[in-house]
PDB file of N, CA and C in Angstrom:
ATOM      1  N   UNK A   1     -15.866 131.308 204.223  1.00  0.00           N
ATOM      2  CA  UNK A   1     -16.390 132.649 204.086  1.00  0.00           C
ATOM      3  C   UNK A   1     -16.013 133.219 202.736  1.00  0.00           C
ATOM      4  N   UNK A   2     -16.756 134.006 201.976  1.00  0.00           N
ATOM      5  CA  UNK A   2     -16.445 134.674 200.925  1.00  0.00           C
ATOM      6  C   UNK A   2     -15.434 135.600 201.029  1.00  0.00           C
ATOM      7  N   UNK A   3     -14.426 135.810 200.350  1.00  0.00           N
ATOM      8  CA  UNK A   3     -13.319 136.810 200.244  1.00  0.00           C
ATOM      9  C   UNK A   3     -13.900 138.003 200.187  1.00  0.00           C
ATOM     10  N   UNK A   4     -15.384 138.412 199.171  1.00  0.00           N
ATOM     11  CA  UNK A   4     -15.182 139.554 198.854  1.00  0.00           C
ATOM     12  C   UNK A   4     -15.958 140.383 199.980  1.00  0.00           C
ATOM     13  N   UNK A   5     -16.703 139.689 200.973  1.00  0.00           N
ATOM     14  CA  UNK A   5     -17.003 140.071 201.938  1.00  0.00           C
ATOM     15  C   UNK A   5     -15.960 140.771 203.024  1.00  0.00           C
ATOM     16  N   UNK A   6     -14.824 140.643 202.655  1.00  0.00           N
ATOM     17  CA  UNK A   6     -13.684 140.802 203.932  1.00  0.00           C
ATOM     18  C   UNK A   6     -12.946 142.208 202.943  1.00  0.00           C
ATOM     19  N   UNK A   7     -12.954 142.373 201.655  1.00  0.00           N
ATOM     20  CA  UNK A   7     -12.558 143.087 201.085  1.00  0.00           C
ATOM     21  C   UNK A   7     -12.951 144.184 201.233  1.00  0.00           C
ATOM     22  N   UNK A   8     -14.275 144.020 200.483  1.00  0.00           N
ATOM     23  CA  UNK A   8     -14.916 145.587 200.088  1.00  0.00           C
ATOM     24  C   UNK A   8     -15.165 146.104 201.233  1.00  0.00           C
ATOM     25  N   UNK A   9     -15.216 145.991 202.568  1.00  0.00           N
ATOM     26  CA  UNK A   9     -15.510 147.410 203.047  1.00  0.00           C
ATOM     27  C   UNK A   9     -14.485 148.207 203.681  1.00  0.00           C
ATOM     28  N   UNK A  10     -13.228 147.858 202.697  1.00  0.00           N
ATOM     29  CA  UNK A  10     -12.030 148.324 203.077  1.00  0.00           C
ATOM     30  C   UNK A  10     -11.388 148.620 202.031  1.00  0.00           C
ATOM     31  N   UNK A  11     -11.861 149.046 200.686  1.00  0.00           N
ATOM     32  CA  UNK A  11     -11.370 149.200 199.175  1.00  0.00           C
ATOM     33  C   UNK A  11     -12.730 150.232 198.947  1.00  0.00           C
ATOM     34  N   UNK A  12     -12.488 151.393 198.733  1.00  0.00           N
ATOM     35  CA  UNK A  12     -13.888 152.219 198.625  1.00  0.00           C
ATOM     36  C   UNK A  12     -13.596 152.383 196.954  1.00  0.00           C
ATOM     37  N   UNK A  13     -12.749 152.120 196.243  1.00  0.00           N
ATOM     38  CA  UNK A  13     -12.415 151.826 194.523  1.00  0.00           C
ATOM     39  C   UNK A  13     -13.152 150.852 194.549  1.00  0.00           C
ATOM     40  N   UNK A  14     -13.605 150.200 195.077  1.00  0.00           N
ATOM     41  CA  UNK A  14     -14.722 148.879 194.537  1.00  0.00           C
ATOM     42  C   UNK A  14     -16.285 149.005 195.110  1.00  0.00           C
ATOM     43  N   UNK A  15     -16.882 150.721 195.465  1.00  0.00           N
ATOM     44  CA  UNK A  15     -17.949 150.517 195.752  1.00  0.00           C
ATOM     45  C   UNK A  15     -18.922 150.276 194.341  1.00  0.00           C
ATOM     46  N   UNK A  16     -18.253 150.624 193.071  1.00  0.00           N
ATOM     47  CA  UNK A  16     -18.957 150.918 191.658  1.00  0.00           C
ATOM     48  C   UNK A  16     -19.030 149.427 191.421  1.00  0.00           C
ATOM     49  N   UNK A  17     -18.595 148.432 192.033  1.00  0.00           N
ATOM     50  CA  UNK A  17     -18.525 147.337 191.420  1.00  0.00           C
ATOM     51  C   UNK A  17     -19.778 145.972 192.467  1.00  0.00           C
ATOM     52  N   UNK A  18     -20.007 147.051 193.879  1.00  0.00           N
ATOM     53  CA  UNK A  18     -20.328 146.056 194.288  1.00  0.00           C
ATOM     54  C   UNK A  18     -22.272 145.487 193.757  1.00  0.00           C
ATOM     55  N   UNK A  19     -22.558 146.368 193.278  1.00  0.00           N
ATOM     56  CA  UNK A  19     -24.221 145.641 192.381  1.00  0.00           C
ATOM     57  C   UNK A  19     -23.600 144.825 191.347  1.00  0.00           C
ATOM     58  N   UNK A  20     -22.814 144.720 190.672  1.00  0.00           N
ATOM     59  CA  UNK A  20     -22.606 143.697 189.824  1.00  0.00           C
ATOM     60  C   UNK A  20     -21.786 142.281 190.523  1.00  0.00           C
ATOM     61  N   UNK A  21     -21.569 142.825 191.958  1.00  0.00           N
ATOM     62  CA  UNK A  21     -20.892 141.243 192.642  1.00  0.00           C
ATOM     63  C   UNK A  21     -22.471 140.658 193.431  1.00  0.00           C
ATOM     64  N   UNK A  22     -23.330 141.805 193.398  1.00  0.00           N
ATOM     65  CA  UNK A  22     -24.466 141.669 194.256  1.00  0.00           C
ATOM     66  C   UNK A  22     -25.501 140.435 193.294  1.00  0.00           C
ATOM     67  N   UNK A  23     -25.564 141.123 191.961  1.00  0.00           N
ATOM     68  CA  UNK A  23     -26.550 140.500 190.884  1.00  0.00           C
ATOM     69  C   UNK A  23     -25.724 139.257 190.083  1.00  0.00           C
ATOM     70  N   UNK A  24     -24.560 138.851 190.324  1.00  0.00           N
ATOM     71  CA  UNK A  24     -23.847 137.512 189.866  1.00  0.00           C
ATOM     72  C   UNK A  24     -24.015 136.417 191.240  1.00  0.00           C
ATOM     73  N   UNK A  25     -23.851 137.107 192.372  1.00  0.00           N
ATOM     74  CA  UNK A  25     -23.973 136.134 193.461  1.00  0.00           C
ATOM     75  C   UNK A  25     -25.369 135.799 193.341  1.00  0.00           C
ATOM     76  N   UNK A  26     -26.446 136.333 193.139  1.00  0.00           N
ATOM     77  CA  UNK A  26     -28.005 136.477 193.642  1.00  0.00           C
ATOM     78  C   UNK A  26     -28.165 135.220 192.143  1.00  0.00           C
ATOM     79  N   UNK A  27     -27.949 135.511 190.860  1.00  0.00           N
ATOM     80  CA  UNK A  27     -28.165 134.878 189.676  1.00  0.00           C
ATOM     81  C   UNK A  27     -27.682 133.678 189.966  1.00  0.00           C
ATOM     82  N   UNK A  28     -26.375 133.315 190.480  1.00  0.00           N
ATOM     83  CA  UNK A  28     -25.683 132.300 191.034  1.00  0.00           C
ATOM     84  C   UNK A  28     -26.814 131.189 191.646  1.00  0.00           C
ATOM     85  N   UNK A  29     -26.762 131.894 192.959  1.00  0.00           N
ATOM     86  CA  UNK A  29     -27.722 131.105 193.942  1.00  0.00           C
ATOM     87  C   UNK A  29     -29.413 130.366 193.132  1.00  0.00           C
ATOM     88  N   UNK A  30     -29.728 131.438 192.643  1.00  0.00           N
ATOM     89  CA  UNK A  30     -31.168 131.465 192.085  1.00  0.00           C
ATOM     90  C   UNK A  30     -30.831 130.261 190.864  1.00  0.00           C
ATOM     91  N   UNK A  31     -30.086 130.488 190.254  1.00  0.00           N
ATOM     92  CA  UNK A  31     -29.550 128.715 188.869  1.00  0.00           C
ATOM     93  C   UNK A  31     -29.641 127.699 189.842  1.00  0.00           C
ATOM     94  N   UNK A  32     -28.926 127.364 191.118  1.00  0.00           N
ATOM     95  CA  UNK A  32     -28.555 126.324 191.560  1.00  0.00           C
ATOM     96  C   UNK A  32     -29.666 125.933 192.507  1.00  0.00           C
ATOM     97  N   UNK A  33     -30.387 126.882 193.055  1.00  0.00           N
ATOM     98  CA  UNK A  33     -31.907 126.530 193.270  1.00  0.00           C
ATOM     99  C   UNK A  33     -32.885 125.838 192.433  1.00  0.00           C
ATOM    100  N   UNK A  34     -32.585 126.735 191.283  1.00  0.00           N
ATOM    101  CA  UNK A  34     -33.676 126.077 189.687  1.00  0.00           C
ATOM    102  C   UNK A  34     -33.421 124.767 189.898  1.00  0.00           C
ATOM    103  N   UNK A  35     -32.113 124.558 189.244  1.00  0.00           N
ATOM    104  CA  UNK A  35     -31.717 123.540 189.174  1.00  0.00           C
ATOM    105  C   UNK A  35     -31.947 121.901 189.822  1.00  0.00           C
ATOM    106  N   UNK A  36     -31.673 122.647 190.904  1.00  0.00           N
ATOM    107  CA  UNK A  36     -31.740 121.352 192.062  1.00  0.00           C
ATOM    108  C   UNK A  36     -33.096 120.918 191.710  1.00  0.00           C
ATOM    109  N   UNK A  37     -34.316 121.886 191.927  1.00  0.00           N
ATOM    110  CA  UNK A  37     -35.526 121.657 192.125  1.00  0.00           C
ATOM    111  C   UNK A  37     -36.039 120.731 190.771  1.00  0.00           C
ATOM    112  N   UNK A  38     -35.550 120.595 189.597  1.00  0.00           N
ATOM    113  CA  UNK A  38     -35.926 120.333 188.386  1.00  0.00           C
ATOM    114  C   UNK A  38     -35.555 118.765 188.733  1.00  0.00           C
ATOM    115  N   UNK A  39     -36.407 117.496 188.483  1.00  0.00           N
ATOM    116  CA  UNK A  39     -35.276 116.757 188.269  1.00  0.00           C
ATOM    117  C   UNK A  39     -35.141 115.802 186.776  1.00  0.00           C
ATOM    118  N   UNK A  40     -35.916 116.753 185.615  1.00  0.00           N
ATOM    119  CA  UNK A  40     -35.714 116.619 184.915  1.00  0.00           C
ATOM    120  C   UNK A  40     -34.507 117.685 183.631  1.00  0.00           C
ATOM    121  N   UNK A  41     -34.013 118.028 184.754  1.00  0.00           N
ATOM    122  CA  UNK A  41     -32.375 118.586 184.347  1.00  0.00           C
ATOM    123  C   UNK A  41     -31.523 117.616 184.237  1.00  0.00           C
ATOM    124  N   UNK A  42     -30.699 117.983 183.464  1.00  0.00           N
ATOM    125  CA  UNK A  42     -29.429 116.720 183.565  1.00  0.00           C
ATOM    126  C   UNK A  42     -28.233 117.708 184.660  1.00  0.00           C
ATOM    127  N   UNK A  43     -28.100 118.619 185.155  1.00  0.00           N
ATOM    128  CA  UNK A  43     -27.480 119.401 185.764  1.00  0.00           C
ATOM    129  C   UNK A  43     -27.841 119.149 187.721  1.00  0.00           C
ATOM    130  N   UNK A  44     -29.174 118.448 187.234  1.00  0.00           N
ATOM    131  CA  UNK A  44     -29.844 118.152 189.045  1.00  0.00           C
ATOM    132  C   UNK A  44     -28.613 117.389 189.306  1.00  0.00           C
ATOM    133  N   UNK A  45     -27.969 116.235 189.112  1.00  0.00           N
ATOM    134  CA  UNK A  45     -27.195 115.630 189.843  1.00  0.00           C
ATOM    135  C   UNK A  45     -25.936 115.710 189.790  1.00  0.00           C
ATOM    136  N   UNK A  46     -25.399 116.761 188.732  1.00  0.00           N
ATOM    137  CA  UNK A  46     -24.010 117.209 188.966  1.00  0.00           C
ATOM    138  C   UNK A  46     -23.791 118.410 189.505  1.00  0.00           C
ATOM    139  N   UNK A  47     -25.269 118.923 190.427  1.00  0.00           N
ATOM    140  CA  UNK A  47     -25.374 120.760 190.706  1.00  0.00           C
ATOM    141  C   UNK A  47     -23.905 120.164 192.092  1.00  0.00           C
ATOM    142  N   UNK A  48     -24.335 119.762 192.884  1.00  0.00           N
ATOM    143  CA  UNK A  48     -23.567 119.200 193.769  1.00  0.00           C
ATOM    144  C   UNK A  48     -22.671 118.046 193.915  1.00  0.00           C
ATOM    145  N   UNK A  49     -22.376 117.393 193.016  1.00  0.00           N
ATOM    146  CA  UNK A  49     -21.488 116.312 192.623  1.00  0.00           C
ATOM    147  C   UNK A  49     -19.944 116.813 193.364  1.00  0.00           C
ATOM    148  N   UNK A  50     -19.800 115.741 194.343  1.00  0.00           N
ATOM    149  CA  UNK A  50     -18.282 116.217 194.429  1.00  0.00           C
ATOM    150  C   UNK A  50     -17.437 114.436 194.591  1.00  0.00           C
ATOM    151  N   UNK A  51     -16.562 114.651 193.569  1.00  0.00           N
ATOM    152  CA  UNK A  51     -15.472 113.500 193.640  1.00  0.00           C
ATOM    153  C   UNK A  51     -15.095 113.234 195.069  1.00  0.00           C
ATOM    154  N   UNK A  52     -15.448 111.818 195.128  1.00  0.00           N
ATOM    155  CA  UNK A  52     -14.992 111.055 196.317  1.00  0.00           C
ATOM    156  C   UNK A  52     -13.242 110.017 196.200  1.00  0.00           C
ATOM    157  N   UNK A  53     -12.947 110.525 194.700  1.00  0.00           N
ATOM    158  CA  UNK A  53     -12.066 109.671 195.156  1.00  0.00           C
ATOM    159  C   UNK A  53     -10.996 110.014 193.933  1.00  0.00           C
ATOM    160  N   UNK A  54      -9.407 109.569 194.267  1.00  0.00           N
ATOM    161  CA  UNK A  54      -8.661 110.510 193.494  1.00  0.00           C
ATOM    162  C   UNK A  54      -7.608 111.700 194.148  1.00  0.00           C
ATOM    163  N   UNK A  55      -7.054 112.361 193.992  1.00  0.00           N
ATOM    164  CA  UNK A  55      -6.754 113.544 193.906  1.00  0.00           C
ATOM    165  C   UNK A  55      -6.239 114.201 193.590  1.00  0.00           C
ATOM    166  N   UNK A  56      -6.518 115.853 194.287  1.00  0.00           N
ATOM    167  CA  UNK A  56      -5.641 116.766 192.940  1.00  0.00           C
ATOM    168  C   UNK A  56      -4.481 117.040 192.977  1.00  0.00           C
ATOM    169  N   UNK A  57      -4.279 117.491 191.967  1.00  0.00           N
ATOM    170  CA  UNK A  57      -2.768 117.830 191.441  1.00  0.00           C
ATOM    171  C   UNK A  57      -2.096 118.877 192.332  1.00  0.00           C
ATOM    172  N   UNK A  58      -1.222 119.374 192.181  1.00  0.00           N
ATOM    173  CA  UNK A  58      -0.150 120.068 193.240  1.00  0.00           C
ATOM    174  C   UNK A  58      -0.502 121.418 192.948  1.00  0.00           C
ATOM    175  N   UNK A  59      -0.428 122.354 193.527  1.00  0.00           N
ATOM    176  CA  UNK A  59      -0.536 123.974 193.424  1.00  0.00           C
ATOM    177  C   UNK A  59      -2.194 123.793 194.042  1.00  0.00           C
ATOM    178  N   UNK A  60      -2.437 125.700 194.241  1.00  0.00           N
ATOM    179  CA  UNK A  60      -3.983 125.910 194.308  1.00  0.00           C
ATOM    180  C   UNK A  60      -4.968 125.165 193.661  1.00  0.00           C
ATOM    181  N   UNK A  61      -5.711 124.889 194.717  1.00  0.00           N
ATOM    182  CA  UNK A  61      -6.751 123.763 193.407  1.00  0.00           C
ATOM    183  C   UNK A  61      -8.261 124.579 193.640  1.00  0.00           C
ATOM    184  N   UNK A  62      -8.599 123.869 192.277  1.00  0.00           N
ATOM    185  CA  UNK A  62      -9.494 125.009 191.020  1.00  0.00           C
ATOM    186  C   UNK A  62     -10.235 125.533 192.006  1.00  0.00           C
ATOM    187  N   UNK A  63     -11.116 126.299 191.918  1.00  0.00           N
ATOM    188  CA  UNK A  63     -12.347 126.573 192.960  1.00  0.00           C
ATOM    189  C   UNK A  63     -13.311 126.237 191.812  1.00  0.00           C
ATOM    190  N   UNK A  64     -13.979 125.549 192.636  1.00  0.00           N
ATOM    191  CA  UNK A  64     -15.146 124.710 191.616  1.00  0.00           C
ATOM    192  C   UNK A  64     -17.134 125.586 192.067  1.00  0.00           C
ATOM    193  N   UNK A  65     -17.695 125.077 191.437  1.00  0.00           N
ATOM    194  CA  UNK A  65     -19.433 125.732 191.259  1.00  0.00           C
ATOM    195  C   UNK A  65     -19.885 125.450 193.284  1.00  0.00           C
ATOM    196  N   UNK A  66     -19.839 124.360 193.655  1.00  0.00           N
ATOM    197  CA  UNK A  66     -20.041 123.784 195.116  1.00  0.00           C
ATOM    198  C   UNK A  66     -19.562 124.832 195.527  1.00  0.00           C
ATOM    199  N   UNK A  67     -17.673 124.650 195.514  1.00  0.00           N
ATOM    200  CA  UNK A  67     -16.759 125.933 196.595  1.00  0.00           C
ATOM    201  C   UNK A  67     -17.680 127.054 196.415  1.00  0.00           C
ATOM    202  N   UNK A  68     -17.902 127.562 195.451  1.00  0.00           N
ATOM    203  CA  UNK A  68     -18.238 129.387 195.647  1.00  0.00           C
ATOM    204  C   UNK A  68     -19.376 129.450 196.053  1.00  0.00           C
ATOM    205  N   UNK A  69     -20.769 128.236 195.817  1.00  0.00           N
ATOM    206  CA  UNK A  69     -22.215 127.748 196.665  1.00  0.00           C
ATOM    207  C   UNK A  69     -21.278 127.783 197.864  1.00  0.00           C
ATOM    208  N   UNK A  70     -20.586 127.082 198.414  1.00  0.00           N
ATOM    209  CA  UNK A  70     -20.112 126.874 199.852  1.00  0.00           C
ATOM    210  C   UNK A  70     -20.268 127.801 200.644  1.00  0.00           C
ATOM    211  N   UNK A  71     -19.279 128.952 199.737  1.00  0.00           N
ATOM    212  CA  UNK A  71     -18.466 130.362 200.078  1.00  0.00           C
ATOM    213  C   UNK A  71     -19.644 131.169 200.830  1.00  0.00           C
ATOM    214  N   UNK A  72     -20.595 131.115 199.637  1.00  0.00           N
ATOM    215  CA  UNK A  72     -21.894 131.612 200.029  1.00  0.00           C
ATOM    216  C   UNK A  72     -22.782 131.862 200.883  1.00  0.00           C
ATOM    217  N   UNK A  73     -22.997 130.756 201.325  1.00  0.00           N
ATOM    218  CA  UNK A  73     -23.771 129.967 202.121  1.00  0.00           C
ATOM    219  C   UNK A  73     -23.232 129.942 203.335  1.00  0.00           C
ATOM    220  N   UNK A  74     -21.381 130.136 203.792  1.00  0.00           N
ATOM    221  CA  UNK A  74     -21.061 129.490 205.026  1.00  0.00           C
ATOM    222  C   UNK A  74     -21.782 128.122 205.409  1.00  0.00           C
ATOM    223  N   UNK A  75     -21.657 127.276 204.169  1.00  0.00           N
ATOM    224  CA  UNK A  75     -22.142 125.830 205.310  1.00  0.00           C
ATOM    225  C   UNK A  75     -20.876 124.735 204.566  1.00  0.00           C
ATOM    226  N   UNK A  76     -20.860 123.743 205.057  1.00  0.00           N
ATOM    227  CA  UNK A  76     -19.580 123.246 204.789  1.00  0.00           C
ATOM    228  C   UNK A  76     -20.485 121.515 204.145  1.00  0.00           C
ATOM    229  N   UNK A  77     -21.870 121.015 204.298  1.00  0.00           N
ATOM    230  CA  UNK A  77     -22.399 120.263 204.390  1.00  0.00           C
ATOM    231  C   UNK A  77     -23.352 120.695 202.402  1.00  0.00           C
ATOM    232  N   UNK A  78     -23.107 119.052 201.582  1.00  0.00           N
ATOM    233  CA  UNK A  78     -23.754 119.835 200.105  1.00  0.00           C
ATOM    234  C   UNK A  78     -25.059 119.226 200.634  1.00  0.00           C
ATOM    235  N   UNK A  79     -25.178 117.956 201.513  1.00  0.00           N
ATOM    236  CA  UNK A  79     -26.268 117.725 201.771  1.00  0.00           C
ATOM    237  C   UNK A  79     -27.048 118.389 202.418  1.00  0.00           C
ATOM    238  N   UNK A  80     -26.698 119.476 203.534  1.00  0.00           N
ATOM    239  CA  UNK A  80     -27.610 120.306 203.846  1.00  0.00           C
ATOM    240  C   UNK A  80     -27.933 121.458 202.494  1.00  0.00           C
ATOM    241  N   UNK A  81     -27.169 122.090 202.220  1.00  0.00           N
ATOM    242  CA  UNK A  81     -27.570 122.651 200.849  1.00  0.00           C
ATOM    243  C   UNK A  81     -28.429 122.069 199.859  1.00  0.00           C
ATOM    244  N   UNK A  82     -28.699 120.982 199.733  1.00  0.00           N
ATOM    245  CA  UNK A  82     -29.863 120.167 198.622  1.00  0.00           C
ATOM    246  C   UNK A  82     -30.821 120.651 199.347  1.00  0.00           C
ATOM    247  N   UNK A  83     -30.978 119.832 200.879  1.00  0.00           N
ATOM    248  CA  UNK A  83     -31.973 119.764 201.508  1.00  0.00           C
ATOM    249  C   UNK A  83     -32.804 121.591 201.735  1.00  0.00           C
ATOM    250  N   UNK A  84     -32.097 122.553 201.113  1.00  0.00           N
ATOM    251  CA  UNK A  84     -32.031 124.318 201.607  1.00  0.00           C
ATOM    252  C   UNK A  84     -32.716 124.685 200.472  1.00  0.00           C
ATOM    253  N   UNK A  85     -32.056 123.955 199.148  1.00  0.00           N
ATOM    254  CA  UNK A  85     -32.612 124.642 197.979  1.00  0.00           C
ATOM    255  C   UNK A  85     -33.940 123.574 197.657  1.00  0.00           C
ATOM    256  N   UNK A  86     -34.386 122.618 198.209  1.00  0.00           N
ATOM    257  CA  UNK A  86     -35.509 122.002 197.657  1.00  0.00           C
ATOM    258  C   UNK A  86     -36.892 122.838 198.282  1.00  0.00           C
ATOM    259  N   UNK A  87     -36.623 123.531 199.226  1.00  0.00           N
ATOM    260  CA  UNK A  87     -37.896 124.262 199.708  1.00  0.00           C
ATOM    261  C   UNK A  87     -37.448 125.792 199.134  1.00  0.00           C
ATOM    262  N   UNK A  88     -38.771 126.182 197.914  1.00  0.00           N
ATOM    263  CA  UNK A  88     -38.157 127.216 197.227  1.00  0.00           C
ATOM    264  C   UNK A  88     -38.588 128.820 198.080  1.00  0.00           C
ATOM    265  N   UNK A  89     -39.625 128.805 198.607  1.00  0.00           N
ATOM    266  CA  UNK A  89     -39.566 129.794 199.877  1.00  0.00           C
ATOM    267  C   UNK A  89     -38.853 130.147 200.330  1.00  0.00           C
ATOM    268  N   UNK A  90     -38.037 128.979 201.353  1.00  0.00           N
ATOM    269  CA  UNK A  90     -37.001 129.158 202.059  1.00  0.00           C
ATOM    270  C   UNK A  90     -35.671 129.773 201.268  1.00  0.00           C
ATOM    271  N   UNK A  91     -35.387 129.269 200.310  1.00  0.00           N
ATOM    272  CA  UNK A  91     -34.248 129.227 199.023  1.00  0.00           C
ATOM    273  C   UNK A  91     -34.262 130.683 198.701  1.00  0.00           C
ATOM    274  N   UNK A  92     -35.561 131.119 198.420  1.00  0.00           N
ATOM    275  CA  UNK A  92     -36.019 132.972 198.292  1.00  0.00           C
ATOM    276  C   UNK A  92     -35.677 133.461 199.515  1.00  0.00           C
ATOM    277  N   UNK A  93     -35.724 133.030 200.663  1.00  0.00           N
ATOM    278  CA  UNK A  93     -35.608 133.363 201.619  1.00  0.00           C
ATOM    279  C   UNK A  93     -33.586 133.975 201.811  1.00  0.00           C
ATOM    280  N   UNK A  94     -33.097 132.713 201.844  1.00  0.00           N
ATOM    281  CA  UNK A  94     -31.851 132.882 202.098  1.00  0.00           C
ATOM    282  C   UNK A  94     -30.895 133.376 200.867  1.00  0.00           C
ATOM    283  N   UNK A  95     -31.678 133.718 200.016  1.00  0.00           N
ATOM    284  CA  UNK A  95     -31.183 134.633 198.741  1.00  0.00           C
ATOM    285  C   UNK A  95     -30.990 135.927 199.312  1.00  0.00           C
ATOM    286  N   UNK A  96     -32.230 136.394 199.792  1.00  0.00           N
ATOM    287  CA  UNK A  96     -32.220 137.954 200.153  1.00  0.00           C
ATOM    288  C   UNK A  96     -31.453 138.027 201.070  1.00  0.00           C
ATOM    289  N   UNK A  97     -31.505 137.269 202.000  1.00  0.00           N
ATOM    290  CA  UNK A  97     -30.168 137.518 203.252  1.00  0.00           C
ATOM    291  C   UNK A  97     -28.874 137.693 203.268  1.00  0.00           C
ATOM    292  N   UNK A  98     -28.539 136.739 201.866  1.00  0.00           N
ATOM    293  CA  UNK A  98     -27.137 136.099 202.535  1.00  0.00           C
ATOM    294  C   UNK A  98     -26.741 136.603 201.121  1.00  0.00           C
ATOM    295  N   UNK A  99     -26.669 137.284 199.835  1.00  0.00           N
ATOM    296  CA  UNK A  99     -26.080 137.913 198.999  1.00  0.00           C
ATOM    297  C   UNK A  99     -25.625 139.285 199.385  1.00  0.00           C
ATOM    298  N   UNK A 100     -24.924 139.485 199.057  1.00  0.00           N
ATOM    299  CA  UNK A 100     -24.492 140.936 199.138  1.00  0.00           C
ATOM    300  C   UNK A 100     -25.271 142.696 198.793  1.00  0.00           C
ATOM    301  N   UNK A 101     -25.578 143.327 199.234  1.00  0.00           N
ATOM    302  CA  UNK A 101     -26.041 144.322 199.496  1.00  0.00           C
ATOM    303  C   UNK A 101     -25.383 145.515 198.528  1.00  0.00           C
ATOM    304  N   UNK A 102     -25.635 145.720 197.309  1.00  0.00           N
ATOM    305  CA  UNK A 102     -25.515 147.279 197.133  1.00  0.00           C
ATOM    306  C   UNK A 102     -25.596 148.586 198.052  1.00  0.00           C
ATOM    307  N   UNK A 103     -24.593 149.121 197.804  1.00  0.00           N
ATOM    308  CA  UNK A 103     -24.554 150.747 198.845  1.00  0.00           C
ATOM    309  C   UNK A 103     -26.242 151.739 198.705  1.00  0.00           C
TER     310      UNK A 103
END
């Protein structure tokens, strides 16, 4: 789940801020839609790239482009997410829903 969803409606000092968390999440989603859909991007196959093997180093680890798509989305699956953003209707669809709402 997204943090800032659990925040703001309990910090009324951050209602001035929430169209600019509204129009970075929405810009967010809408790149990684482009993206996917292109597959003459060089970005199509690292939109969702996640290391299978390895791991990380000790302390908090990074939050990466996927995590905050994840966050987003509530889905835990990148393959369902490809399969979400290749139908761009739908992709418009779950933009308007699932970003955050200005007051």
């Amino acid at each position: 789940m997204s943090t800032t969803k659990h925040i703001l409606p309990t910090q009324p000092c951050m209602v001035p801020f929430l169209g600019l968390l509204h129009g970075i999440q929405k810009r967010r989603m809408q790149l990684a839609g482009h993206t996917r859909r292109h597959d003459e991007l060089v970005g199509n196959n690292l939109l969702l790239w996640e290391p299978k093997h390895g791991r990380r180093g000790r302390g908090r680890p990074a939050l990466t482009f996927v995590d905050t798509l994840r966050s987003d989305l509530d889905l835990d699956s990148t393959d369902e997410m490809g399969k979400l953003m290749a139908d761009r209707q739908l992709w418009r669809r779950i933009i308007a829903t699932r970003t955050l709402k200005p007051p």
